[in-house]
PDB file of N, CA and C in Angstrom:
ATOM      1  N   UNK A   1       0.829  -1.199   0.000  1.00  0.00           N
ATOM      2  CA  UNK A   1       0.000   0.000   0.000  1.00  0.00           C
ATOM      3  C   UNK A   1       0.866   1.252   0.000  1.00  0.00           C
ATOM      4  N   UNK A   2       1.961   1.347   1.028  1.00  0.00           N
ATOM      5  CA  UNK A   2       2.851   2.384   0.814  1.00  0.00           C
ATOM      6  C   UNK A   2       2.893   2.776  -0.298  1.00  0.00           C
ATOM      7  N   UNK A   3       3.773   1.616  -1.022  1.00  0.00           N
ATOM      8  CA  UNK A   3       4.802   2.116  -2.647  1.00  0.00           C
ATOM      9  C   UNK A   3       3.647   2.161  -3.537  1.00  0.00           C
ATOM     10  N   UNK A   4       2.384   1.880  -3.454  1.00  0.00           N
ATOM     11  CA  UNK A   4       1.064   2.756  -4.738  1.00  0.00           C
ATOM     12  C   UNK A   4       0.882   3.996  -3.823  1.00  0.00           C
ATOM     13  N   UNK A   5       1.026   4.577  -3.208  1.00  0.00           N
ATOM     14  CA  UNK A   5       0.884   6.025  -2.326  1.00  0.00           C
ATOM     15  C   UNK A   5       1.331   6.945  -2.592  1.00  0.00           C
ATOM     16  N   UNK A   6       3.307   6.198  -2.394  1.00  0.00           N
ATOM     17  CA  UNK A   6       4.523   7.055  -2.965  1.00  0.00           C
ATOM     18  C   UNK A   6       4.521   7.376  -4.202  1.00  0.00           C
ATOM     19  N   UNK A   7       4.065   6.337  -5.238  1.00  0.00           N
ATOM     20  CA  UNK A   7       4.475   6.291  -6.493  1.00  0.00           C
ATOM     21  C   UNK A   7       3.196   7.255  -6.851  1.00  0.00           C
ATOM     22  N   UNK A   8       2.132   6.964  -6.410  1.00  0.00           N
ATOM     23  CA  UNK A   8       0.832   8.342  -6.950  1.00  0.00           C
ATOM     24  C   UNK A   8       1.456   9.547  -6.147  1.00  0.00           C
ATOM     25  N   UNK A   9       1.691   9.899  -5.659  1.00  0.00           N
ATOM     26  CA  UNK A   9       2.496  11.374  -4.909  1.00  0.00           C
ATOM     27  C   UNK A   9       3.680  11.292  -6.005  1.00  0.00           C
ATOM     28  N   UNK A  10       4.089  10.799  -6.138  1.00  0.00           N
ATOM     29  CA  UNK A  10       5.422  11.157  -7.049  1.00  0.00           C
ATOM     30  C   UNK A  10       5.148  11.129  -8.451  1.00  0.00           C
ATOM     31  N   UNK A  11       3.416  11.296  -8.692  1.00  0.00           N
ATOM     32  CA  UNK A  11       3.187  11.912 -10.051  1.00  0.00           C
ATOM     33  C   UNK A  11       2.081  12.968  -9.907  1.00  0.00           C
ATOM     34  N   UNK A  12       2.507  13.707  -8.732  1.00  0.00           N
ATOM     35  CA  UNK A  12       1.680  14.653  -8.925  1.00  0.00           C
ATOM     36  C   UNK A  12       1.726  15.819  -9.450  1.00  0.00           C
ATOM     37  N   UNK A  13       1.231  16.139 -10.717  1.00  0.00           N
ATOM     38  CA  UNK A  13       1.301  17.271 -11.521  1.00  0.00           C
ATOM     39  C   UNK A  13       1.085  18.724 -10.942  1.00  0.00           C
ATOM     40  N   UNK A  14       0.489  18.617  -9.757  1.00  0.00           N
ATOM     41  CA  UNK A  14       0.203  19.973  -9.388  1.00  0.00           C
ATOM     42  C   UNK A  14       0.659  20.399  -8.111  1.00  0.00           C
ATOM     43  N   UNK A  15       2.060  19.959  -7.601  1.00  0.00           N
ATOM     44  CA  UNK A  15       2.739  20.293  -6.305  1.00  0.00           C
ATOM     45  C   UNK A  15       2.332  21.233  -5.917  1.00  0.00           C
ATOM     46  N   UNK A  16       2.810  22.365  -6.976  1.00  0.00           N
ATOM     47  CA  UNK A  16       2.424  24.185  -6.486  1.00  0.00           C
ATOM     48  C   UNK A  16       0.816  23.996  -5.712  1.00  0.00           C
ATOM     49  N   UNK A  17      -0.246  23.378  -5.631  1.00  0.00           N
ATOM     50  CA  UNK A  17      -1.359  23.484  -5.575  1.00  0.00           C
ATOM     51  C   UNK A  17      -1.615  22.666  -4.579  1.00  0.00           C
ATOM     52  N   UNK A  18      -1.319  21.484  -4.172  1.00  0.00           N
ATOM     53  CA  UNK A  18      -1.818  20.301  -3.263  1.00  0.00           C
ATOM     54  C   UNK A  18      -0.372  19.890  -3.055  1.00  0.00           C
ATOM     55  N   UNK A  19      -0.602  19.361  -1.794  1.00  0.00           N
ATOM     56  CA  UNK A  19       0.676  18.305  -1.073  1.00  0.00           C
ATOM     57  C   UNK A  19       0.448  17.172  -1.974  1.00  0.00           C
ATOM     58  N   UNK A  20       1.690  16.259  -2.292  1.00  0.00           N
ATOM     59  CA  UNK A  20       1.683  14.962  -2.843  1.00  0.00           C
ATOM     60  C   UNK A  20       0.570  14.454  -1.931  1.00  0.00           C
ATOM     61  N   UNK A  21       0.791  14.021  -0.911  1.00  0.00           N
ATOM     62  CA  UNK A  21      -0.101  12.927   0.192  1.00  0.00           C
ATOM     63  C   UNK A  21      -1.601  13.765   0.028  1.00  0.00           C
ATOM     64  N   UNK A  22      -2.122  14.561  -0.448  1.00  0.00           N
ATOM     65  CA  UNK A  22      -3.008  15.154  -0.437  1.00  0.00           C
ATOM     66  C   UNK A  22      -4.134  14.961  -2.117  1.00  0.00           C
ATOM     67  N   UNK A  23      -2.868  14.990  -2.752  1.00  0.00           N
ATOM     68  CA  UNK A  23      -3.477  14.821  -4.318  1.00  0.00           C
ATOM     69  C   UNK A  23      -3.608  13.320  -4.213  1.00  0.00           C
ATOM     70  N   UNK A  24      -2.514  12.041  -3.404  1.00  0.00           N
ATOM     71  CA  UNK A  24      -2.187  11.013  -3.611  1.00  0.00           C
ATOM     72  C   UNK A  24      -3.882  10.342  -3.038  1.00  0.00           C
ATOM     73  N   UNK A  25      -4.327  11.255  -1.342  1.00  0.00           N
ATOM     74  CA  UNK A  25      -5.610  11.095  -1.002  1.00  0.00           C
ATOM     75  C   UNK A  25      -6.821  10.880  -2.361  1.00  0.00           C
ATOM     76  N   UNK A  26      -6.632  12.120  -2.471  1.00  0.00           N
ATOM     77  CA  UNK A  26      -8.019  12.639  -3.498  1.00  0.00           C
ATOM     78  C   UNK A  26      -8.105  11.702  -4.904  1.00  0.00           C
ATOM     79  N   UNK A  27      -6.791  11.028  -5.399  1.00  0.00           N
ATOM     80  CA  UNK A  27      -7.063  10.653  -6.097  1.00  0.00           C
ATOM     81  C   UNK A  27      -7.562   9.127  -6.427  1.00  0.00           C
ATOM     82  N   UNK A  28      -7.109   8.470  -5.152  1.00  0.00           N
ATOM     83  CA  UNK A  28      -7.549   7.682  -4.595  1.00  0.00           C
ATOM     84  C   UNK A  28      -9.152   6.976  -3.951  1.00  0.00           C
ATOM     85  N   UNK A  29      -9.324   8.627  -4.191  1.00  0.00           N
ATOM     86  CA  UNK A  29     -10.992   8.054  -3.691  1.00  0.00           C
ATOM     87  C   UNK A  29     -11.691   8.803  -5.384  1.00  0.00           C
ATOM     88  N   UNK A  30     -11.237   9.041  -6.377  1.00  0.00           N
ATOM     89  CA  UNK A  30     -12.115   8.667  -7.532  1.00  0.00           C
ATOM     90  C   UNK A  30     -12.047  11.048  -7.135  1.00  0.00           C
ATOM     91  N   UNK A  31     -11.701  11.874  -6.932  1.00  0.00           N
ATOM     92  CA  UNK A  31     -12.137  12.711  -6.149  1.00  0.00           C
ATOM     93  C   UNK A  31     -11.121  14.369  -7.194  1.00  0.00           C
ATOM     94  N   UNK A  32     -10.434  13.853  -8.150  1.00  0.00           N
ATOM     95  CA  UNK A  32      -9.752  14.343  -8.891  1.00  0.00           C
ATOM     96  C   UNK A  32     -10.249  14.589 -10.258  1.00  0.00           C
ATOM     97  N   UNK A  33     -10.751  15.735 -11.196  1.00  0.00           N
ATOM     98  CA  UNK A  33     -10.789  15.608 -12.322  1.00  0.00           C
ATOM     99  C   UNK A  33      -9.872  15.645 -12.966  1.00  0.00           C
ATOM    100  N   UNK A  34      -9.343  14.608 -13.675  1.00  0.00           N
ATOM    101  CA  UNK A  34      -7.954  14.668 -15.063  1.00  0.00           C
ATOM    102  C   UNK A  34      -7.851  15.771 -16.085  1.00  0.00           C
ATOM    103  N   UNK A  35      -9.370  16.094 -16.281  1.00  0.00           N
ATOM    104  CA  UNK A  35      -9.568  17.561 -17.546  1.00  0.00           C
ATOM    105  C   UNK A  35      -8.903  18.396 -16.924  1.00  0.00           C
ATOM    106  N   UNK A  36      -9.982  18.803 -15.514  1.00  0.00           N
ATOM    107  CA  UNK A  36      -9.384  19.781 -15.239  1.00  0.00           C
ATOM    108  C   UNK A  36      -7.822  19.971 -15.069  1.00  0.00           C
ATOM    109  N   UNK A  37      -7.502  19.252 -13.885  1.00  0.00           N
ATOM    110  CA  UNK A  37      -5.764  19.198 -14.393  1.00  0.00           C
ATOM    111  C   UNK A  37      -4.914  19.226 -15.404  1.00  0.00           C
ATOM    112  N   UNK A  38      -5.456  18.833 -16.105  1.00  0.00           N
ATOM    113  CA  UNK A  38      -5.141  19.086 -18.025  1.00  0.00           C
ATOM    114  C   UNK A  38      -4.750  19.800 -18.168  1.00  0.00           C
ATOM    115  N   UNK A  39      -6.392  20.881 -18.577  1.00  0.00           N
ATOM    116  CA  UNK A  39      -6.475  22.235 -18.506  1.00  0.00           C
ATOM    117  C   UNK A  39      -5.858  22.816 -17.667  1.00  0.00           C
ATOM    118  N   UNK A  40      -5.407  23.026 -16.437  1.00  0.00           N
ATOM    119  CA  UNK A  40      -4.429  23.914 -15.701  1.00  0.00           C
ATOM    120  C   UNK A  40      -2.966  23.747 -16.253  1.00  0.00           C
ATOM    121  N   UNK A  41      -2.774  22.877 -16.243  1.00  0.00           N
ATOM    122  CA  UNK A  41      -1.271  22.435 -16.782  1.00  0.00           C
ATOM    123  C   UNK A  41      -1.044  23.238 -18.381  1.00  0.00           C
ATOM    124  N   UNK A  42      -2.177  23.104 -18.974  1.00  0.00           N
ATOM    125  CA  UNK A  42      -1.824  23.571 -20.523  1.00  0.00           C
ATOM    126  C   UNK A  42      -2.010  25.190 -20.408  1.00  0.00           C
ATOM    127  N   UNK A  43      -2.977  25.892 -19.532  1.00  0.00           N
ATOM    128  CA  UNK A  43      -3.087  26.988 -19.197  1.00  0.00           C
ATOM    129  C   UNK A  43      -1.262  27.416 -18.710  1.00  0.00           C
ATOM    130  N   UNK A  44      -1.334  26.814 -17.734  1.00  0.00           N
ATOM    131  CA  UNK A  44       0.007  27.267 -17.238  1.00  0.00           C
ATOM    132  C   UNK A  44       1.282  26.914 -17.920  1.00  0.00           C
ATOM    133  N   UNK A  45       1.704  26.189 -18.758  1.00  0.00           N
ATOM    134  CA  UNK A  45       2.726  26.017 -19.563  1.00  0.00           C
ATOM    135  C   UNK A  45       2.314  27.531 -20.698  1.00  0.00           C
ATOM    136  N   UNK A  46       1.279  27.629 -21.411  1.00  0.00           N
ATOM    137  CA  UNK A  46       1.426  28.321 -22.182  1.00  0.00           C
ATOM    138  C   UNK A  46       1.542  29.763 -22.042  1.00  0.00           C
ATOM    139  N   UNK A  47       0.968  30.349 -20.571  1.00  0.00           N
ATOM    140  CA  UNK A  47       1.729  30.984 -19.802  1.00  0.00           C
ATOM    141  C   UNK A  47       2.908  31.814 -19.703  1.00  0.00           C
ATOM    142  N   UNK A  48       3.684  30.345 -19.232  1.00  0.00           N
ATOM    143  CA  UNK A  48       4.963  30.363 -19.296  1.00  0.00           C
ATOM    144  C   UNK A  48       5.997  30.693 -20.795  1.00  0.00           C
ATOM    145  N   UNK A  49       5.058  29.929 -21.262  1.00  0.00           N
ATOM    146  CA  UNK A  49       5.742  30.119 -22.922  1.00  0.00           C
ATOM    147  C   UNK A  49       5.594  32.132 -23.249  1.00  0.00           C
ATOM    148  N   UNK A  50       4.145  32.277 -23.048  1.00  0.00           N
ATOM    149  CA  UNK A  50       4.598  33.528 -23.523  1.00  0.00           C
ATOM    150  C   UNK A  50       5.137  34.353 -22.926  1.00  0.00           C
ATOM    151  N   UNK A  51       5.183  34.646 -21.630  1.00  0.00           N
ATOM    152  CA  UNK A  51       6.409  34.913 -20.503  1.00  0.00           C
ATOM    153  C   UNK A  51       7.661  34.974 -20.791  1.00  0.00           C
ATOM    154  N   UNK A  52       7.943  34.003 -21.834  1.00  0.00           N
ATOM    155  CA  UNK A  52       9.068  33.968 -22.703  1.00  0.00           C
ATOM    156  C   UNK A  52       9.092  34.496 -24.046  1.00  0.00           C
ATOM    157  N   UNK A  53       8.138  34.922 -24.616  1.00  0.00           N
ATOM    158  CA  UNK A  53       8.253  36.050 -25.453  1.00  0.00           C
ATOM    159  C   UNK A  53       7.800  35.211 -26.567  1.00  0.00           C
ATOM    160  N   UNK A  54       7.916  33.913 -26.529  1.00  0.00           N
ATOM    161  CA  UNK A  54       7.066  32.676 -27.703  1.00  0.00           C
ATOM    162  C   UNK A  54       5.665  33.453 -28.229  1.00  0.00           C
ATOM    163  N   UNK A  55       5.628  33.436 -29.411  1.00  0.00           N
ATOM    164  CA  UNK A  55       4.065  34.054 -30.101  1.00  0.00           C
ATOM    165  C   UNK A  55       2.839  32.979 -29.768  1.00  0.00           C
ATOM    166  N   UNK A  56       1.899  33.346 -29.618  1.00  0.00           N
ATOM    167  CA  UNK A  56       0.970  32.471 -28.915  1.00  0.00           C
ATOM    168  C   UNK A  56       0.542  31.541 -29.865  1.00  0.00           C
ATOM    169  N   UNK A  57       0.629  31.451 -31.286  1.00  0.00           N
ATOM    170  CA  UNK A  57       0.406  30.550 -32.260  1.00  0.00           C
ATOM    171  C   UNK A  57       1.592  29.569 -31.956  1.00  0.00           C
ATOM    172  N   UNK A  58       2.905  30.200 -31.748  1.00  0.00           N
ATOM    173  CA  UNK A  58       3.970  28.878 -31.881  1.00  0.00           C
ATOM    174  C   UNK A  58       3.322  28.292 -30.440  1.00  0.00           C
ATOM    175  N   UNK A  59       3.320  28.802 -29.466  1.00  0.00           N
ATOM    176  CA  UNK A  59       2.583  28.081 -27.630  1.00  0.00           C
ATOM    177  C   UNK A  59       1.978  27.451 -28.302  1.00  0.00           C
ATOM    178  N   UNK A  60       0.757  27.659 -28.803  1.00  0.00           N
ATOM    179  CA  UNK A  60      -0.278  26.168 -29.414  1.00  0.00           C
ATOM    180  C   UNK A  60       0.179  25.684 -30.264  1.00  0.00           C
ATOM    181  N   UNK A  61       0.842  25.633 -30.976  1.00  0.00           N
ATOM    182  CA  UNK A  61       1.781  24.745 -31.579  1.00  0.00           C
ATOM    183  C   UNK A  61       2.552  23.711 -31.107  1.00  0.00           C
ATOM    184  N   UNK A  62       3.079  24.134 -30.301  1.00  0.00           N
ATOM    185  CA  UNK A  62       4.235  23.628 -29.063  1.00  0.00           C
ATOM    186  C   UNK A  62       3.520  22.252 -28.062  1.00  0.00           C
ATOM    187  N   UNK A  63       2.141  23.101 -27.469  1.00  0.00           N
ATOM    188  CA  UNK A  63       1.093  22.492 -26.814  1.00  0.00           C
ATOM    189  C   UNK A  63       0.399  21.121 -27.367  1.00  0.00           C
ATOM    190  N   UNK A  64       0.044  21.577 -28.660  1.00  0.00           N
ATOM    191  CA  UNK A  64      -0.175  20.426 -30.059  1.00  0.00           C
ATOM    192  C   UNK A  64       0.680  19.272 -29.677  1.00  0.00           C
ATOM    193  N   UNK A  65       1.709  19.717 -29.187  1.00  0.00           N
ATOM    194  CA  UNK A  65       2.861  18.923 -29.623  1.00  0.00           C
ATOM    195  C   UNK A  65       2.638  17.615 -28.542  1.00  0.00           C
ATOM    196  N   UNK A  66       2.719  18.657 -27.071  1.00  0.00           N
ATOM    197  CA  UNK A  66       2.566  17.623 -26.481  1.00  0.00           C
ATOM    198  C   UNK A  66       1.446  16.920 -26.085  1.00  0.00           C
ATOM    199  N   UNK A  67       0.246  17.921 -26.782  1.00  0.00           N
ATOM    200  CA  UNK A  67      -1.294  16.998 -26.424  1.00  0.00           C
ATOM    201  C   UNK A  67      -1.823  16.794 -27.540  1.00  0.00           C
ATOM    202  N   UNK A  68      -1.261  15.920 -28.739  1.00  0.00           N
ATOM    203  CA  UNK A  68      -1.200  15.649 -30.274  1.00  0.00           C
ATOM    204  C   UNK A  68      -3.222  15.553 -30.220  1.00  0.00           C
ATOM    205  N   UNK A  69      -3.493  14.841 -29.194  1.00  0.00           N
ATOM    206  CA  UNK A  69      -5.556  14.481 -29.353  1.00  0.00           C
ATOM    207  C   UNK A  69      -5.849  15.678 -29.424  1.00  0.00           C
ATOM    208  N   UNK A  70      -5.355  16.518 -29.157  1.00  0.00           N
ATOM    209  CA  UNK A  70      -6.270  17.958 -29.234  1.00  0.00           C
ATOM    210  C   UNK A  70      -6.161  18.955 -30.341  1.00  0.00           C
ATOM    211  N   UNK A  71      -7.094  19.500 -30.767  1.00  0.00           N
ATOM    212  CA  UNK A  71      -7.002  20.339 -31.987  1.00  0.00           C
ATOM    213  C   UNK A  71      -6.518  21.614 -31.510  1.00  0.00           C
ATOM    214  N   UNK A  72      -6.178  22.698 -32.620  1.00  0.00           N
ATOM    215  CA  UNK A  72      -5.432  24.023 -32.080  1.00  0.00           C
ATOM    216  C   UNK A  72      -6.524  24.694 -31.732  1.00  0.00           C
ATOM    217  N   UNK A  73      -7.953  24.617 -32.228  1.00  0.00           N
ATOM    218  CA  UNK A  73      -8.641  25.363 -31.530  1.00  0.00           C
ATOM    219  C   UNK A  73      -9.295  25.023 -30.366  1.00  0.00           C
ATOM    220  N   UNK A  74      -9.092  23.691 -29.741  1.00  0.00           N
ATOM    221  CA  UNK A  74      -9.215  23.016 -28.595  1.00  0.00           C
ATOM    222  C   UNK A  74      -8.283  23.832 -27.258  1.00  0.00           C
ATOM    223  N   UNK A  75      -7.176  23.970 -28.070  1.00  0.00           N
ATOM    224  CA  UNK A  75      -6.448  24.673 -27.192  1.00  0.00           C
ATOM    225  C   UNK A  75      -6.122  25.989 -26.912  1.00  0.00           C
ATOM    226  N   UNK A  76      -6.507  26.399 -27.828  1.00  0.00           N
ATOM    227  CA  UNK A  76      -6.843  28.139 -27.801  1.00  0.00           C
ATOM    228  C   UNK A  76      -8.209  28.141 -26.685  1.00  0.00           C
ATOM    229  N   UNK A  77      -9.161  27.360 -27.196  1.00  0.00           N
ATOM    230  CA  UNK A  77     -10.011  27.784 -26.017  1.00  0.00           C
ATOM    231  C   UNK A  77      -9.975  27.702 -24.691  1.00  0.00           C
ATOM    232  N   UNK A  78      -9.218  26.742 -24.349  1.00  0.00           N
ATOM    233  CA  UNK A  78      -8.060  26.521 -23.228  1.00  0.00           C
ATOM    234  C   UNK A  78      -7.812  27.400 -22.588  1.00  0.00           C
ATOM    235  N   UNK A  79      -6.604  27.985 -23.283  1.00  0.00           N
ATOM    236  CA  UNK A  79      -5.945  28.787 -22.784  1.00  0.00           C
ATOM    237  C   UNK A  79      -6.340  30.372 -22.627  1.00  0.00           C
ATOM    238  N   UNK A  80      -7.829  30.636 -23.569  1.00  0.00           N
ATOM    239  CA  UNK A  80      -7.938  31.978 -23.147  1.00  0.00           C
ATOM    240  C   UNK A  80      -9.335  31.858 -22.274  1.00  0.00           C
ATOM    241  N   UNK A  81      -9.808  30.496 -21.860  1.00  0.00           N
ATOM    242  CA  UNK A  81     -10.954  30.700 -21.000  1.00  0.00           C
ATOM    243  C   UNK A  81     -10.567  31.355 -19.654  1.00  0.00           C
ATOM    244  N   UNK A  82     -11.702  31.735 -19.166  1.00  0.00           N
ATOM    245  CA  UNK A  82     -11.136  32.350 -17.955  1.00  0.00           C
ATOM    246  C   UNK A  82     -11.230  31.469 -17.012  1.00  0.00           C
TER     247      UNK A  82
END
């Protein structure tokens, strides 16, 4: 039981936001949406990208890249929902 605990805490995508043992809880009881986490993650990478001065077409581009199922306007809406 430990090492499925550790190993779900040690993929938790959203440290900044929840303690490992906390996301490792929630996700455990069914209590986590995956979209949403998605969506934060792709929000916040692209973010970051333009933070870096990246044009927001290459960010969804980039994004494409790493979430190939999703279309560019999938991810535009993404990223400029509020």
């Amino acid at each position: 039981m430990f090492n499925d605990e550790y190993n779900e805490a040690a993929n938790n995508p959203i440290p900044e936001l929840i303690s490992d043992e906390v996301y490792s809880l929630l996700n455990n009881r069914g209590l986590i949406n995956e979209k949403s986490v998605r969506d934060y993650l792709i929000k916040k990478r692209f973010k970051d990208m333009r933070d870096s001065k990246v044009r927001a077409s290459e960010a969804i581009d980039s994004l494409r890249e790493e979430y190939p199922y999703l279309q560019f306007d999938t991810i535009r809406k993404i990223v400029y929902q509020s």
